[in-house]
Protein backbone atom coordinates (compact mmCIF):
# COMPACT_ATOMS: atom_id res chain seq x y z
CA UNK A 1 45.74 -31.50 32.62
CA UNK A 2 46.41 -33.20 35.81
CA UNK A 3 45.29 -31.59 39.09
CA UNK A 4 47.37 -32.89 41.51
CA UNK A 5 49.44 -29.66 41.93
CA UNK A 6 48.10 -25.87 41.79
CA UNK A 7 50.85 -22.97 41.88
CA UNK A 8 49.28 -19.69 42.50
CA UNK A 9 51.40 -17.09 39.89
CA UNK A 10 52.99 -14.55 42.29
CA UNK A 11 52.83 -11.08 41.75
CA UNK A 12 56.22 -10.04 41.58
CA UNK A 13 56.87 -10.70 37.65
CA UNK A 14 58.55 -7.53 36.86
CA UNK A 15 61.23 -7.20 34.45
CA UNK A 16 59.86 -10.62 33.37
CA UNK A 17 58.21 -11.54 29.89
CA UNK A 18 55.78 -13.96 30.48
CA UNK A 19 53.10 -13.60 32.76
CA UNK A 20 52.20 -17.05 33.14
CA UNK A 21 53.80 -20.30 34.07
CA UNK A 22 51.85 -23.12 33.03
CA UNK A 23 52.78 -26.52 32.74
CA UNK A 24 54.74 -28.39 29.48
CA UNK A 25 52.82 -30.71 27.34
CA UNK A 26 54.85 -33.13 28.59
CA UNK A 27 55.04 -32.41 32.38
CA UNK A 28 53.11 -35.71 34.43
CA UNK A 29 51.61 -32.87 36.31
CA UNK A 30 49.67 -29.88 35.85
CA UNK A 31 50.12 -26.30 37.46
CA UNK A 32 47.44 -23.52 37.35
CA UNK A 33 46.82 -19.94 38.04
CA UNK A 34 44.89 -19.30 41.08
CA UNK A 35 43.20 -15.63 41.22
CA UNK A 36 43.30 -13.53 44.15
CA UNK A 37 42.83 -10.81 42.77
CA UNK A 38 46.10 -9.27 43.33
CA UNK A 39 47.51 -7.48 39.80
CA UNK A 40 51.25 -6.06 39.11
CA UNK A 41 50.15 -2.41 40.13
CA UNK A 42 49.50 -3.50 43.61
CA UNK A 43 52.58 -3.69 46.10
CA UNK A 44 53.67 -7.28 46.55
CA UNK A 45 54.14 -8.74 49.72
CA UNK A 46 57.67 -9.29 50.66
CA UNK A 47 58.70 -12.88 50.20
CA UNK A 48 58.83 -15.52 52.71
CA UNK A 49 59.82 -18.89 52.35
CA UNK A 50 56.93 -21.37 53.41
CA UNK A 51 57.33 -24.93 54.73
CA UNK A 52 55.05 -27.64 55.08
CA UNK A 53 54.96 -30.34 57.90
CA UNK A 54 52.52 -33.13 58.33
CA UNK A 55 51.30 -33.34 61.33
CA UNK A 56 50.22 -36.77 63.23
CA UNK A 57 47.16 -35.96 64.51
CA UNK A 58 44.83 -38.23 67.03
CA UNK A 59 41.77 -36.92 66.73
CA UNK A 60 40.13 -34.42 64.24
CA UNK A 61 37.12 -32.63 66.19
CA UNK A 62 38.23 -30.06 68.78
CA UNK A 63 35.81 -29.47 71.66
CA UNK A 64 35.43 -26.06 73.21
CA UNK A 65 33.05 -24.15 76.02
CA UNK A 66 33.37 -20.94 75.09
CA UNK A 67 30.45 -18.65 75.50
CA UNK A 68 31.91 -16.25 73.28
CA UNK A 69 31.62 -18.30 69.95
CA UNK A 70 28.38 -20.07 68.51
CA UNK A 71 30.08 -23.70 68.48
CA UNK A 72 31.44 -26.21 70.20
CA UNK A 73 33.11 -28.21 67.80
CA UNK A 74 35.52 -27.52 65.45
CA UNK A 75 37.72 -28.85 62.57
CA UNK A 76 41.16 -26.81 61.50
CA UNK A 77 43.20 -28.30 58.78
CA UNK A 78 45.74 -26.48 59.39
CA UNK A 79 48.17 -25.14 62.00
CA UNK A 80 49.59 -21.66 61.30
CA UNK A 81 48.33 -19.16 57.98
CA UNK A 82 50.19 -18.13 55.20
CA UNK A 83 47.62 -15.25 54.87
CA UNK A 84 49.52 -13.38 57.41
CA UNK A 85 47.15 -10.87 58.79
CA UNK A 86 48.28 -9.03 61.96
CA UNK A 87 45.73 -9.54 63.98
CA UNK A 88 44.77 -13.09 63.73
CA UNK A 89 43.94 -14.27 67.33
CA UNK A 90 45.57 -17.93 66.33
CA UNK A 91 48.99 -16.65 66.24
CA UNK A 92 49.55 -17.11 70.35
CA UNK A 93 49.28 -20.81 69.10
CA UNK A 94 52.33 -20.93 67.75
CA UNK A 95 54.23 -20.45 70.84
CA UNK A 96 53.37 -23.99 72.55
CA UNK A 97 55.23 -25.62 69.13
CA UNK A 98 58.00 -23.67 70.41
CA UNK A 99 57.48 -20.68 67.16
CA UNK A 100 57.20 -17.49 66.90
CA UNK A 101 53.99 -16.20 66.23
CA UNK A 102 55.59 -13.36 64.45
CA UNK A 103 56.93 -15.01 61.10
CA UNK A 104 56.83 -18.40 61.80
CA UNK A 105 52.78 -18.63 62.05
CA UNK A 106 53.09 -17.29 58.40
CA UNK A 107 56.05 -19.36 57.19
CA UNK A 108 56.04 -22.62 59.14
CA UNK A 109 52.69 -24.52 58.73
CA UNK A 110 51.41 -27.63 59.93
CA UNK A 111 48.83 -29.95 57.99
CA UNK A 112 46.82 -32.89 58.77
CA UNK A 113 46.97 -34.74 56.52
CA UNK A 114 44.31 -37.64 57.85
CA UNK A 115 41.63 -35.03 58.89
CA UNK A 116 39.40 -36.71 56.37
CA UNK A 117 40.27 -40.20 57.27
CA UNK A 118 39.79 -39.39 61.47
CA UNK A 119 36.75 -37.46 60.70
CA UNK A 120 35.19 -40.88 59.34
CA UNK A 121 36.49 -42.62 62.05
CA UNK A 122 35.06 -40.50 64.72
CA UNK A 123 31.56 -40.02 62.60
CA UNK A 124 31.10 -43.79 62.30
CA UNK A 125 31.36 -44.50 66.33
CA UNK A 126 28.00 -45.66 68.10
CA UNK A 127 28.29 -43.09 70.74
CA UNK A 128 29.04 -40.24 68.16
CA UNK A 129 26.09 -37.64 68.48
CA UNK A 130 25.71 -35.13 65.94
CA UNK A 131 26.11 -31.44 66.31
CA UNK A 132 27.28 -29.10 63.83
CA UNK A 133 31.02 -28.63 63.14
CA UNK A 134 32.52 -25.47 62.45
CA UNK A 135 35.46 -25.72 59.71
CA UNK A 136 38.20 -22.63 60.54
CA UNK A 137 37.63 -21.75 63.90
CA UNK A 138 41.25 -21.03 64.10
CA UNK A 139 42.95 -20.35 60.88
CA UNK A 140 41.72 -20.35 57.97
CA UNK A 141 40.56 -23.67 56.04
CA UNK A 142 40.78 -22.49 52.48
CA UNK A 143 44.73 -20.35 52.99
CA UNK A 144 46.71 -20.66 49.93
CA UNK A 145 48.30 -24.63 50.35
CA UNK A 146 44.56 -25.61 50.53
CA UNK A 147 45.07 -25.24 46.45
CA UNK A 148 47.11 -28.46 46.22
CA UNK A 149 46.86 -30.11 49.76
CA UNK A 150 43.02 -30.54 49.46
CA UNK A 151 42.68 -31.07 52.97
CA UNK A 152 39.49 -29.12 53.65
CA UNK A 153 37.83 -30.31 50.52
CA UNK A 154 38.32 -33.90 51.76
CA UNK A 155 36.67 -32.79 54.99
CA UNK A 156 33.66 -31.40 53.51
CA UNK A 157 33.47 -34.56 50.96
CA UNK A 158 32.94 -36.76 54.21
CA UNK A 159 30.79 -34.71 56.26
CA UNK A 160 28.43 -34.81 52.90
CA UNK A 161 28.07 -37.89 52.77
CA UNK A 162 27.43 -38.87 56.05
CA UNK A 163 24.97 -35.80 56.05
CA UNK A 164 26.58 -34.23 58.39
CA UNK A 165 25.80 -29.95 59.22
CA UNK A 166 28.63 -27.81 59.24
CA UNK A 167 29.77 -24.51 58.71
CA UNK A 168 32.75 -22.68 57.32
CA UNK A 169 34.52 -19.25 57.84
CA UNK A 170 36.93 -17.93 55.56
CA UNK A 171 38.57 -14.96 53.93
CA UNK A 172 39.83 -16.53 50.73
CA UNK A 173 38.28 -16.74 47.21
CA UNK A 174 39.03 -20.39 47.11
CA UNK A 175 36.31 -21.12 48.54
CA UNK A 176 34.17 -21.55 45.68
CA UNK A 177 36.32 -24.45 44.27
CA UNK A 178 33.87 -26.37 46.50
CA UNK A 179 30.66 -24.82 45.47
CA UNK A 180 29.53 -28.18 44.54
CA UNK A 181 29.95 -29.43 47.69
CA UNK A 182 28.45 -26.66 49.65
CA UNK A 183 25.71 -26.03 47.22
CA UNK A 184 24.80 -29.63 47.95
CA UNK A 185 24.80 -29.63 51.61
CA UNK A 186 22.92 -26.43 51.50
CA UNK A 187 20.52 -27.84 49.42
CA UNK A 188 19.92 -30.22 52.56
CA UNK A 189 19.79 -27.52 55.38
CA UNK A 190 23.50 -28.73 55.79
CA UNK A 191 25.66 -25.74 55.98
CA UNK A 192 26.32 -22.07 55.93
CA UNK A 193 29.31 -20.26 55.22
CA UNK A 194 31.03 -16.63 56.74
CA UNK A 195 32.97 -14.43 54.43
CA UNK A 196 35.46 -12.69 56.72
CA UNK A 197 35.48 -8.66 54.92
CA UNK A 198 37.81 -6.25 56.72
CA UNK A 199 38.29 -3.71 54.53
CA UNK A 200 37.17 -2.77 50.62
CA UNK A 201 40.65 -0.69 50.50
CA UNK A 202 43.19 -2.86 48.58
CA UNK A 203 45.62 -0.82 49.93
CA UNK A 204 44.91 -1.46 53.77
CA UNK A 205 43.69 -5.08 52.94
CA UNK A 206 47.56 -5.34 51.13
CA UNK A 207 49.27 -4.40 54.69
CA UNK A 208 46.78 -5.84 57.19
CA UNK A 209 46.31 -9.28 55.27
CA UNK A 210 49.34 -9.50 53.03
CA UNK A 211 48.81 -12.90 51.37
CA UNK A 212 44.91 -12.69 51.47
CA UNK A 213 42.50 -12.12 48.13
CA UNK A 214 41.01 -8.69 47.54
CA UNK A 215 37.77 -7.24 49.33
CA UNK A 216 36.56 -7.31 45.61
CA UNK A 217 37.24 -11.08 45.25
CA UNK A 218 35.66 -11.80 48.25
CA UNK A 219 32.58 -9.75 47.27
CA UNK A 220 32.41 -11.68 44.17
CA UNK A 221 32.61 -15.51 46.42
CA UNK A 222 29.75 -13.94 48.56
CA UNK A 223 28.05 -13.22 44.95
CA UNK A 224 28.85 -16.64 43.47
CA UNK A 225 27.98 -18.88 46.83
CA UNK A 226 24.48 -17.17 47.32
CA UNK A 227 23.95 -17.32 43.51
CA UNK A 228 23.90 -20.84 44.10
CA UNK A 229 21.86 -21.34 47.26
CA UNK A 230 24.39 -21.23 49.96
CA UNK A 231 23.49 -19.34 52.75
CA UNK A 232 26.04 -16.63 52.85
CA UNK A 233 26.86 -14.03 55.85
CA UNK A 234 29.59 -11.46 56.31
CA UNK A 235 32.12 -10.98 59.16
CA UNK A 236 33.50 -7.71 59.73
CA UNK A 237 36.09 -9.07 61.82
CA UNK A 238 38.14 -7.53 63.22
CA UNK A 239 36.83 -4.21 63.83
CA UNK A 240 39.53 -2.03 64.33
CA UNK A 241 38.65 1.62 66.03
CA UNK A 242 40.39 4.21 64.11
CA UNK A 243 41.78 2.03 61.39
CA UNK A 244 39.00 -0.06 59.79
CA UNK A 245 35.91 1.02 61.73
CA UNK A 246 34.57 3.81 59.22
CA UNK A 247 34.32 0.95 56.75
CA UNK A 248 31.65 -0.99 58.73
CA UNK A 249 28.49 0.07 56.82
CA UNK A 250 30.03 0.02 53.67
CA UNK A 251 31.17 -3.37 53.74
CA UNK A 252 28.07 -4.95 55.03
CA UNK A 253 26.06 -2.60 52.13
CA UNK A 254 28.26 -4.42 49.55
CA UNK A 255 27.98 -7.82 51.10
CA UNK A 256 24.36 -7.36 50.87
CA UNK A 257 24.33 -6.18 47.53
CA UNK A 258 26.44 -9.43 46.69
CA UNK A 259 23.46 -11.95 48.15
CA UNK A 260 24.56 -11.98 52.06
CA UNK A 261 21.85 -12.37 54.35
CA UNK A 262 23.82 -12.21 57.82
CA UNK A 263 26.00 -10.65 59.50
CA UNK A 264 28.81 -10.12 62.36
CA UNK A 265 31.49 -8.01 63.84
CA UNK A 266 34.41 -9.04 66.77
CA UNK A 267 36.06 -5.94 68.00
CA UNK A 268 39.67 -6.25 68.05
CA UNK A 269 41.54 -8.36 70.29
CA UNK A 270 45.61 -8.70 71.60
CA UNK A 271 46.12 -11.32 73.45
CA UNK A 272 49.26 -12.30 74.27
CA UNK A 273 51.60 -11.66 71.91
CA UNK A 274 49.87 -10.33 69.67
CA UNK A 275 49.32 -6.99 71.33
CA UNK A 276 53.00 -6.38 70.59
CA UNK A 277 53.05 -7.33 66.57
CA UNK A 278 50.01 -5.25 66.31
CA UNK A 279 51.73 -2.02 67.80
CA UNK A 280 55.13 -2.91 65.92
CA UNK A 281 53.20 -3.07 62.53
CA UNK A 282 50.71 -0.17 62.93
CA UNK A 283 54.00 2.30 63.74
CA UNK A 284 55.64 1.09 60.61
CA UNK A 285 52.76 0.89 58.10
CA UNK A 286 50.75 3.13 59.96
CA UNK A 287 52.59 5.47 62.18
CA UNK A 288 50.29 8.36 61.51
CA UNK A 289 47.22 6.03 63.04
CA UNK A 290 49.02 4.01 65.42
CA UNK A 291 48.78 6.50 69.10
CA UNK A 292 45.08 7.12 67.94
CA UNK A 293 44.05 3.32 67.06
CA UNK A 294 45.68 2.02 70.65
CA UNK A 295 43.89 4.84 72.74
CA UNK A 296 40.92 3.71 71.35
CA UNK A 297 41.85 0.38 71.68
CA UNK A 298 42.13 0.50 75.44
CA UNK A 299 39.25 2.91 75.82
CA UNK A 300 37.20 -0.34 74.83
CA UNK A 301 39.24 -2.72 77.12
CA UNK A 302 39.14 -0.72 80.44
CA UNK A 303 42.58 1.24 79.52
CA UNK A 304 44.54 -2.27 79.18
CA UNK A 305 45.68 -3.22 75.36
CA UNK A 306 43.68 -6.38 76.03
CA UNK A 307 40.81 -7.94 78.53
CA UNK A 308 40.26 -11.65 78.04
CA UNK A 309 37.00 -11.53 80.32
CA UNK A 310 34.21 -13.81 78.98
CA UNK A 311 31.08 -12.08 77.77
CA UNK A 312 32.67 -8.68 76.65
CA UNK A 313 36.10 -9.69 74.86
CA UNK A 314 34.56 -10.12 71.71
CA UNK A 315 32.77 -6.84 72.04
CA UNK A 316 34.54 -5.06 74.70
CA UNK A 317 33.11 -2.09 76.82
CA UNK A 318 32.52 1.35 77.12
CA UNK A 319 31.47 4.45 74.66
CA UNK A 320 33.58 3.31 72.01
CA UNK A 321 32.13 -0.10 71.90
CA UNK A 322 28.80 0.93 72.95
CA UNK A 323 29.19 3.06 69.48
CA UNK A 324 30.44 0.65 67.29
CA UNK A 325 27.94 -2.06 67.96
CA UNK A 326 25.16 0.59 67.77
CA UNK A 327 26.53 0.97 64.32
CA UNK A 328 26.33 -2.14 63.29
CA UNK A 329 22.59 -3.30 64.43
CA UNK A 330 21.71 -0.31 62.56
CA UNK A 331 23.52 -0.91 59.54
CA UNK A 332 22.72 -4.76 60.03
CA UNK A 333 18.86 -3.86 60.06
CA UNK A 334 19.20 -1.34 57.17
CA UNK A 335 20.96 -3.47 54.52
CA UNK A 336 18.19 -6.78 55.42
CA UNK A 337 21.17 -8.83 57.33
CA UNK A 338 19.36 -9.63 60.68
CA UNK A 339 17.50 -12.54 59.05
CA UNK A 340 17.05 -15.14 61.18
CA UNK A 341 18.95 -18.16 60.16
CA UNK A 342 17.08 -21.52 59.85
CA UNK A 343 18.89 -24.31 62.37
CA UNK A 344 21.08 -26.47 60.41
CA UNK A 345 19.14 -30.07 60.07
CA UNK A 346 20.73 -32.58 62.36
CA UNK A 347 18.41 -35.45 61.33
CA UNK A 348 19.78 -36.14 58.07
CA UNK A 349 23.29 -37.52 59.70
CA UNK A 350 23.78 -41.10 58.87
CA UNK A 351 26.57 -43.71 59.06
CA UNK A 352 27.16 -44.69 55.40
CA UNK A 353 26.92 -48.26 54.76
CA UNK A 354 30.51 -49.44 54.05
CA UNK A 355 31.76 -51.28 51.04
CA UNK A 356 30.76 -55.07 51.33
CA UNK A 357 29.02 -53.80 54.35
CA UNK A 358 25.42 -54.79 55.98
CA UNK A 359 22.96 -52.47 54.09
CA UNK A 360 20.47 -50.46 55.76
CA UNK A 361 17.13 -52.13 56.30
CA UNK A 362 14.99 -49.60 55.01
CA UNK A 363 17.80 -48.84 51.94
CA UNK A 364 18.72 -45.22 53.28
């Protein structure tokens, strides 16, 4: 069986026989099941057409100087994420492509399709000097069209082989398609990856991160990945007071019991307009929650929905935050997650010698 095309089997088969649709013997390509581990008892999302659009991009590497994240360069795949969760700080982006970042960052994606190809390009200059490169810094590298578009894999195949150090955050199962990349690049002080964990209730993880796989499924890619040798660490991100906050220990106890060895936490944050989705979704799948979740929202952002100040917006300030990031050093320290991470080998990076090219004098 070809596979040049994946199809991941939607949920909403009721009323239907078959539970399956793979591909004819005499189909030229092959289609697959992909398991998030979603099953018929659990509420579907509500459909939404997706579309695809290549985009023409320049450049691959995005630069930042943020002191508020641990990198300064980047790679995203892709523009937009069909996992829909609410909070996702990358839906603002949306608006400058003249979207919505309601809907459309779900439905309307964007795709690089040369992100391997410019990666090379840029790798292979004389004045390129290595640092490592963080792969989903914005959304997320391994979302559902990652099955059949391939983009990040082709990513991580050239930063391989030019020995390149990288690391990758994600919230999807997928990831461990690639274990024989990573476990490779690991096995060279290459990489590490972040398992993003919200929540272990399917129900909450259903409405916060609609198109997402199950806490369970991402326990298990945090079992499988350290199982063989990648360096694994959880994000509890975001942490939401009122909502998801309760959940912190437990999540980073199961993590650990799965073979993580680090962990973080943002607090959450609604920019733009994301501060309004957030409120309109909490009142309708949470109206119960939603008065008590803002007030503490604002208690932790000096009584405004959001504070973009550097230093404290991925923390924020006050009791509330003073609490929740008391929590988690303690629970961090108690479940063996404050390990110090070894620095990712920039030595090993090397140009590849090029087909018909001048070898290497020494034969690296």
């Amino acid at each position: 069986m070809s596979s040049g095309f994946t199809s991941q089997i939607p949920n909403a088969q009721h009323g239907r026989g078959a539970r399956s649709n793979a591909s004819g013997r005499y189909e030229s390509l092959g289609r697959e099941a992909f398991d998030d581990g979603w099953t018929l008892e659990d509420e579907a999302p509500a459909k939404l057409e997706t579309t695809l659009t290549a985009e023409k991009a320049r450049v691959i590497i995005s630069r930042n100087d943020s002191p508020d994240v641990g990198f300064s360069a980047s790679i995203n795949p892709y523009r937009g994420c069909e996992h829909g969760c609410i909070y996702c700080y990358a839906r603002p982006a949306h608006a400058y492509m003249g979207l919505s970042p309601g809907l459309d960052f779900e439905s309307k994606l964007f795709f690089k399709p040369e992100a391997a190809k410019l990666l090379e390009k840029e790798l292979s200059k004389a004045s390129y000097i290595p640092e490592f490169i963080h792969i989903g810094g914005n959304t997320d590298p391994y979302q559902p069209q990652e099955r059949k578009l391939r983009i990040t894999r082709g990513v991580i195949e050239v930063l391989l082989r030019f020995r390149h150090p990288f690391t990758v955050i994600t919230k999807s199962a997928l990831v461990v398609r690639d274990i024989d990349l990573l476990a490779e690049a690991a096995a060279q002080g290459l990489t590490r990856v972040a398992m993003s964990i919200t929540t272990l209730d399917r129900k909450l993880a259903r409405s916060m991160e609609p198109r997402a796989a199950t806490p369970e499924k991402r326990i298990d890619a945090v079992r499988r990945l350290s199982t063989a040798g990648v360096p694994v660490s959880v994000m509890f991100a975001p942490a939401i007071p009122g909502l998801n906050d309760h959940e912190m220990e437990a999540v980073l106890e199961r993590a650990a019991e799965a073979g993580a060895n680090g962990a973080g936490y943002v607090a959450l944050r609604l920019p733009w307009e994301i501060k309004d989705l957030f409120r309109e979704w909490l009142e309708t799948d949470h109206p119960d929650r939603a008065r008590r979740v803002m007030s503490l929202v604002r208690q932790m952002r000096g009584g405004k929905d959001y504070d973009m100040q550097w230093r404290s917006r991925m923390r924020g300030e006050g009791p509330v935050a003073d609490l929740m990031a008391a929590r988690f050093n303690a629970a961090r320290r108690r479940f063996g997650l404050n390990q110090s991470w070894n620095a990712l080998d920039l030595t090993r990076f090397r140009v590849p010698a090029q087909p018909g090219g001048q070898l290497d004098l020494f034969g690296e």
